[in-house]
N, C-alpha and C. Protein backbone atom coordinates (compact mmCIF):
# COMPACT_ATOMS: atom_id res chain seq x y z
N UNK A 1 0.84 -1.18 0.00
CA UNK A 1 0.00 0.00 0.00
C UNK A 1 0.88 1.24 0.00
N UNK A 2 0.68 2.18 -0.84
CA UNK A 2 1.21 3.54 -1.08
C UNK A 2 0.87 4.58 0.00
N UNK A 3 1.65 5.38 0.42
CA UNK A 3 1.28 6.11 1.69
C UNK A 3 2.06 7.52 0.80
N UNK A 4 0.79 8.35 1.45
CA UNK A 4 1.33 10.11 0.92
C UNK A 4 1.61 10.99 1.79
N UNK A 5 3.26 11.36 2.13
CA UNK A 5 3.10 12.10 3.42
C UNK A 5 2.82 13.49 3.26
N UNK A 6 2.49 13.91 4.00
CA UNK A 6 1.56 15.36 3.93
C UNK A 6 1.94 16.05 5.38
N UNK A 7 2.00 17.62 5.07
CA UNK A 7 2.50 18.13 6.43
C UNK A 7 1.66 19.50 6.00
N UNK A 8 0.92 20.04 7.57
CA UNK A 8 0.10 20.88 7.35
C UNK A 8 1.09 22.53 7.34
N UNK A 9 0.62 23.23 6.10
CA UNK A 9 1.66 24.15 6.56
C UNK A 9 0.80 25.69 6.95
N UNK A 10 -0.33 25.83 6.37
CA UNK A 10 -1.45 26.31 7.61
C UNK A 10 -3.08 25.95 7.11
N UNK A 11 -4.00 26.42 8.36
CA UNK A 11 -5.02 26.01 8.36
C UNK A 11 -6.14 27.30 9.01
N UNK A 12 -7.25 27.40 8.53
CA UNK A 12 -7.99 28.53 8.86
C UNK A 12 -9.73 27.70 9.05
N UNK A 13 -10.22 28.29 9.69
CA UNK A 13 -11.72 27.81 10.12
C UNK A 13 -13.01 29.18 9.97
N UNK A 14 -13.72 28.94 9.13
CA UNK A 14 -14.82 29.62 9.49
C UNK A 14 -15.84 29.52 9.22
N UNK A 15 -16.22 30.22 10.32
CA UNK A 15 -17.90 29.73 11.19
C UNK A 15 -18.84 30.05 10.45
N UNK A 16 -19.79 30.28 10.19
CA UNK A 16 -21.15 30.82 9.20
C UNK A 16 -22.41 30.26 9.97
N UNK A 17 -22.83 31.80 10.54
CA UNK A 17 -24.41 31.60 11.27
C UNK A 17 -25.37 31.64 10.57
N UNK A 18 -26.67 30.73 10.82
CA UNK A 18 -27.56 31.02 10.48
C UNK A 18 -28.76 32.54 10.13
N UNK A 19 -28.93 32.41 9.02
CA UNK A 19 -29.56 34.07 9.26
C UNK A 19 -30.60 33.54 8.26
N UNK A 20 -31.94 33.87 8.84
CA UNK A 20 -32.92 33.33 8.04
C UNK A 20 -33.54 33.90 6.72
N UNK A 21 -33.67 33.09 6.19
CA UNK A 21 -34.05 33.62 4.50
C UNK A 21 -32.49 33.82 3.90
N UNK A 22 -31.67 33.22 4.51
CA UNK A 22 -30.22 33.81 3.55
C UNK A 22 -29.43 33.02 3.26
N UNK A 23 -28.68 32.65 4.89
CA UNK A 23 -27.98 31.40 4.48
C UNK A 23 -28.19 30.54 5.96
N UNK A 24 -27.79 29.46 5.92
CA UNK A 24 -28.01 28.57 6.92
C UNK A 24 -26.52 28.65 7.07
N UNK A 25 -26.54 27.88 8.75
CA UNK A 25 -25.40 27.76 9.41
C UNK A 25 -24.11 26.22 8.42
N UNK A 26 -22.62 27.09 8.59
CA UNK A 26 -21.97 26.17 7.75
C UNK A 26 -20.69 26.54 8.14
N UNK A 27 -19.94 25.60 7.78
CA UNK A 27 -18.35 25.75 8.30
C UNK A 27 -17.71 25.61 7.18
N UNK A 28 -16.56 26.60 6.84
CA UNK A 28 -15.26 26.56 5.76
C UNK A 28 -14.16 26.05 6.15
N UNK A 29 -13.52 25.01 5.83
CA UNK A 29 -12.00 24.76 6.61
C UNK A 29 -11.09 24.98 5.46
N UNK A 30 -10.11 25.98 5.56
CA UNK A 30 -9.25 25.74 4.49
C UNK A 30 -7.89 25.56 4.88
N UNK A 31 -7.36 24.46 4.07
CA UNK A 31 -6.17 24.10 4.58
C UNK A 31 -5.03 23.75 3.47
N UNK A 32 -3.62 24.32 4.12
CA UNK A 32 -2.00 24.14 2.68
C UNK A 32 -1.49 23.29 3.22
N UNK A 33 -1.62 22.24 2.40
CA UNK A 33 -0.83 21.05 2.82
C UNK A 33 0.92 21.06 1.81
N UNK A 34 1.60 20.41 2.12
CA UNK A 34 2.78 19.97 1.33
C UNK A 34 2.54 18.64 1.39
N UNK A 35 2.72 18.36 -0.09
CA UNK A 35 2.36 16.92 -0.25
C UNK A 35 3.16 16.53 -1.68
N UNK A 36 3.55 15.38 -1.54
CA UNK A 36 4.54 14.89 -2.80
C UNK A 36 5.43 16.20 -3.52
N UNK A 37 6.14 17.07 -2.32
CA UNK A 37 6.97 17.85 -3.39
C UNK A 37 6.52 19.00 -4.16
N UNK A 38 5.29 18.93 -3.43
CA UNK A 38 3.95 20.15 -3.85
C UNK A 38 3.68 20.79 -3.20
N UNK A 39 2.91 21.93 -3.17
CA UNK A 39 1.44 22.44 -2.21
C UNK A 39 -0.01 22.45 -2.61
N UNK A 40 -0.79 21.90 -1.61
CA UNK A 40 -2.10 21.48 -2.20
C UNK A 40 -3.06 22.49 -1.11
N UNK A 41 -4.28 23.01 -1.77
CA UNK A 41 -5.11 23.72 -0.82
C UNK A 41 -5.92 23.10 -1.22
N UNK A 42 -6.91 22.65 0.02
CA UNK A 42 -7.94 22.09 0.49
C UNK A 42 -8.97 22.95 0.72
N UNK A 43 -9.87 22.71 0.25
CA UNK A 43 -11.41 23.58 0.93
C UNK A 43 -12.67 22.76 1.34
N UNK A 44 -12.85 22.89 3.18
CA UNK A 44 -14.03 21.60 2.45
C UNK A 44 -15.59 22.69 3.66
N UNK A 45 -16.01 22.43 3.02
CA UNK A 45 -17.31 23.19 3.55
C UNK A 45 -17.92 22.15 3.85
N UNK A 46 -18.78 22.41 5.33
CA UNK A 46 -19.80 21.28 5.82
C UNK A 46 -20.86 22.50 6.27
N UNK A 47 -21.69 21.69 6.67
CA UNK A 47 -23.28 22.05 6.62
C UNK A 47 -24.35 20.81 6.58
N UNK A 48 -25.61 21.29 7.01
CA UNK A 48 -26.81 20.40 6.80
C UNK A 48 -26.84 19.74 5.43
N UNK A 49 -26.55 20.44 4.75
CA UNK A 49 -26.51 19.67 3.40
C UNK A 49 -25.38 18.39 2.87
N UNK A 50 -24.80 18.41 3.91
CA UNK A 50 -23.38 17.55 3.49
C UNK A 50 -22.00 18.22 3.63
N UNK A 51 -21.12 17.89 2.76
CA UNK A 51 -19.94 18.13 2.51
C UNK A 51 -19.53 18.32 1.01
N UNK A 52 -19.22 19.67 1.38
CA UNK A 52 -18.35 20.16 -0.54
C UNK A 52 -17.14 20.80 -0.53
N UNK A 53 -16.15 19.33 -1.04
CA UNK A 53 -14.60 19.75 -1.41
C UNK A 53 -13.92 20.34 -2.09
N UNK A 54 -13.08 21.09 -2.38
CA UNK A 54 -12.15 21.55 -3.65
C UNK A 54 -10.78 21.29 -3.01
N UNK A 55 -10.09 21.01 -3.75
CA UNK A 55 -8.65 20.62 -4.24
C UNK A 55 -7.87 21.22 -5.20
N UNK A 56 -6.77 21.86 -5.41
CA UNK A 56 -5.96 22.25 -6.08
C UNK A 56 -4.52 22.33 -5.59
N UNK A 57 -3.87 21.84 -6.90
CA UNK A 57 -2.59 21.78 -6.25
C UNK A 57 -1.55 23.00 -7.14
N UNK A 58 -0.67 23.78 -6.26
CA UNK A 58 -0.03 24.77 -6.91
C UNK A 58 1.46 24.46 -7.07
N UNK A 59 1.89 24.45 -8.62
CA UNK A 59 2.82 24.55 -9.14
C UNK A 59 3.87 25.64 -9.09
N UNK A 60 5.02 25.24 -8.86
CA UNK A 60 6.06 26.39 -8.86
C UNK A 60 5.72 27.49 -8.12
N UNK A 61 5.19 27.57 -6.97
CA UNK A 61 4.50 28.68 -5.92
C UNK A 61 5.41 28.22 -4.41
N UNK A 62 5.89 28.76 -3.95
CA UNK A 62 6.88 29.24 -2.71
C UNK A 62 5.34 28.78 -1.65
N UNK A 63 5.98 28.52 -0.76
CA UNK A 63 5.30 27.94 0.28
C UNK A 63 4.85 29.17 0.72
N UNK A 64 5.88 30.46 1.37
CA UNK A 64 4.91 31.56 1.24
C UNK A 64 4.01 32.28 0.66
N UNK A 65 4.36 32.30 -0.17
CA UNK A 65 3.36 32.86 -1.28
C UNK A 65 1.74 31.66 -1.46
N UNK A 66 1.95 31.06 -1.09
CA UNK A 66 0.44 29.67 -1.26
C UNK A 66 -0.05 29.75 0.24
N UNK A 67 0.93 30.28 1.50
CA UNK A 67 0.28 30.01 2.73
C UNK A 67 -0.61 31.75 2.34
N UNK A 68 -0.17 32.97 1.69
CA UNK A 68 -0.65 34.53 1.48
C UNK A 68 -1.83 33.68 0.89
N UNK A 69 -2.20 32.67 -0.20
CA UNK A 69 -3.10 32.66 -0.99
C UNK A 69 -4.22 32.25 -0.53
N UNK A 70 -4.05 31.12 0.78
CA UNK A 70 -4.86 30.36 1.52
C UNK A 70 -5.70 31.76 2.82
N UNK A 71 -4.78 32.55 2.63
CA UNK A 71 -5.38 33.22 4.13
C UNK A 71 -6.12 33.83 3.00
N UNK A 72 -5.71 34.63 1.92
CA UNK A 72 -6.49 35.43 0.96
C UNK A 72 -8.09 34.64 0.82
N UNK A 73 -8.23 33.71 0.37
CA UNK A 73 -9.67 32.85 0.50
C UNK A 73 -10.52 32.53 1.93
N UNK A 74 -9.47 32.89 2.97
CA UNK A 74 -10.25 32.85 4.23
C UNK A 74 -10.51 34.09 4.48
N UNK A 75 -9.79 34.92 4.35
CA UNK A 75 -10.27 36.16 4.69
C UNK A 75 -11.53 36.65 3.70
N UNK A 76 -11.88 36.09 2.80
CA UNK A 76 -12.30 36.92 1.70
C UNK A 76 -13.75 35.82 1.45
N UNK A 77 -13.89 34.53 2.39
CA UNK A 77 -14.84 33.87 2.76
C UNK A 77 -14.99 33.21 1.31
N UNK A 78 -14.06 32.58 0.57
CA UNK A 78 -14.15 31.98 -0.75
C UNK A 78 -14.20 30.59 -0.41
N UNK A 79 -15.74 30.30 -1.06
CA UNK A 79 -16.35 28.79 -0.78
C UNK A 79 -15.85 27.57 -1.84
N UNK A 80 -15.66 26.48 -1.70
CA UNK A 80 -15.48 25.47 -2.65
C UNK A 80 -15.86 25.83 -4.18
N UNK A 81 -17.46 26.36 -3.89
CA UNK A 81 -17.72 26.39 -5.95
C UNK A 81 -17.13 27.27 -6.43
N UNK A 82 -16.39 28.51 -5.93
CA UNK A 82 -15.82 29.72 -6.58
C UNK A 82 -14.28 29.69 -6.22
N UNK A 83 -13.77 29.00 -5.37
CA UNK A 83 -12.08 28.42 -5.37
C UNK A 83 -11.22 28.35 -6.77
N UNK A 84 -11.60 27.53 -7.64
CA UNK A 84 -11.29 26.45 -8.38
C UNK A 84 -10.83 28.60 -9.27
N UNK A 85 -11.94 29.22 -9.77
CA UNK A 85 -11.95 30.12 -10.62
C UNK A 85 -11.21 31.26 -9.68
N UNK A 86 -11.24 31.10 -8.41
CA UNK A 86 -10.63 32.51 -8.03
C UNK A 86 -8.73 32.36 -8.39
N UNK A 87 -8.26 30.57 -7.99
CA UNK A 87 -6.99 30.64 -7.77
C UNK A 87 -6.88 30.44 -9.33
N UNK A 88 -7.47 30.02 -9.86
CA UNK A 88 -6.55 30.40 -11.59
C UNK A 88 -6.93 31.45 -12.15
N UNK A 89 -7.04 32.95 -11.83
CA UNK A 89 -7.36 33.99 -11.83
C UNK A 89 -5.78 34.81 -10.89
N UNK A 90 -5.86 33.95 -10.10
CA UNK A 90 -4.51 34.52 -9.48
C UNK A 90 -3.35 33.78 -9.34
N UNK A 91 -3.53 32.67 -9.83
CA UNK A 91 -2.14 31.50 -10.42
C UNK A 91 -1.48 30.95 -12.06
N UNK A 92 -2.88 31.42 -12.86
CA UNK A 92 -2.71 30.90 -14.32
C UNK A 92 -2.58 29.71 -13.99
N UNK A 93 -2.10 28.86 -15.40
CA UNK A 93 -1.26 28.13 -15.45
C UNK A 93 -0.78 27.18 -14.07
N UNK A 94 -0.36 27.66 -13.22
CA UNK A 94 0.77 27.27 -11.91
C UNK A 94 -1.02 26.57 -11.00
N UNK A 95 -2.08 26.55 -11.18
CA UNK A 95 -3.27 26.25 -10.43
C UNK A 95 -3.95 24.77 -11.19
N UNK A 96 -3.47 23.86 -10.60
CA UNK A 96 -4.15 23.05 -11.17
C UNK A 96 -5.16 22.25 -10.71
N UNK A 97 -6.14 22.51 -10.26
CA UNK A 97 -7.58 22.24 -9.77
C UNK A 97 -8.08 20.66 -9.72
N UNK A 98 -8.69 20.60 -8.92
CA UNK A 98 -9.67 19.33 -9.22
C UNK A 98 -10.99 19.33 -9.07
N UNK A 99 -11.40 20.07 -10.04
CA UNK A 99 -13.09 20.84 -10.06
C UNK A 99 -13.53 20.17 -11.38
């Protein structure tokens, strides 16, 4: 069996209250992993409805510069369906998604 080591290099959480007629209560976790020689950002949103992931892994991007990109989507409350288009908007090329 193949094993992928992975080391967290940061991680952000946020909360989302219920407000009626708008949105229901939901959680964002986004997280930069290093993985195979890479950096990969994770997004996974939970809620009543389930769970919705995004994945992308960034090419030729400095660990700093991908940990700036990860806080940029937390700060800026960027959910799984609009990830995929925000970081190849600000990676080209170097963003390679799994959307």
């Amino acid at each position: 069996m193949e094993t992928t080591q992975t080391k967290s290099l940061a991680a952000f959480t946020r909360e989302f209250s219920p407000i009626e007629g708008l949105q229901v209560a939901h959680c964002v976790q986004y997280d930069l992993e290093y993985a195979d020689g890479g950096v990969r950002v994770l997004i996974r949103q939970t809620g009543p409805g389930g769970q919705n992931v995004f994945a992308c892994r960034l090419r030729g991007i400095s660990g700093e510069w991908a940990c700036a990109l990860v806080r940029f989507l937390y700060e800026n409350g960027v959910e799984p369906p609009q990830a995929g288009d925000v970081l190849r908007d600000l990676c080209g090329d170097l963003a390679v998604c799994e959307d």
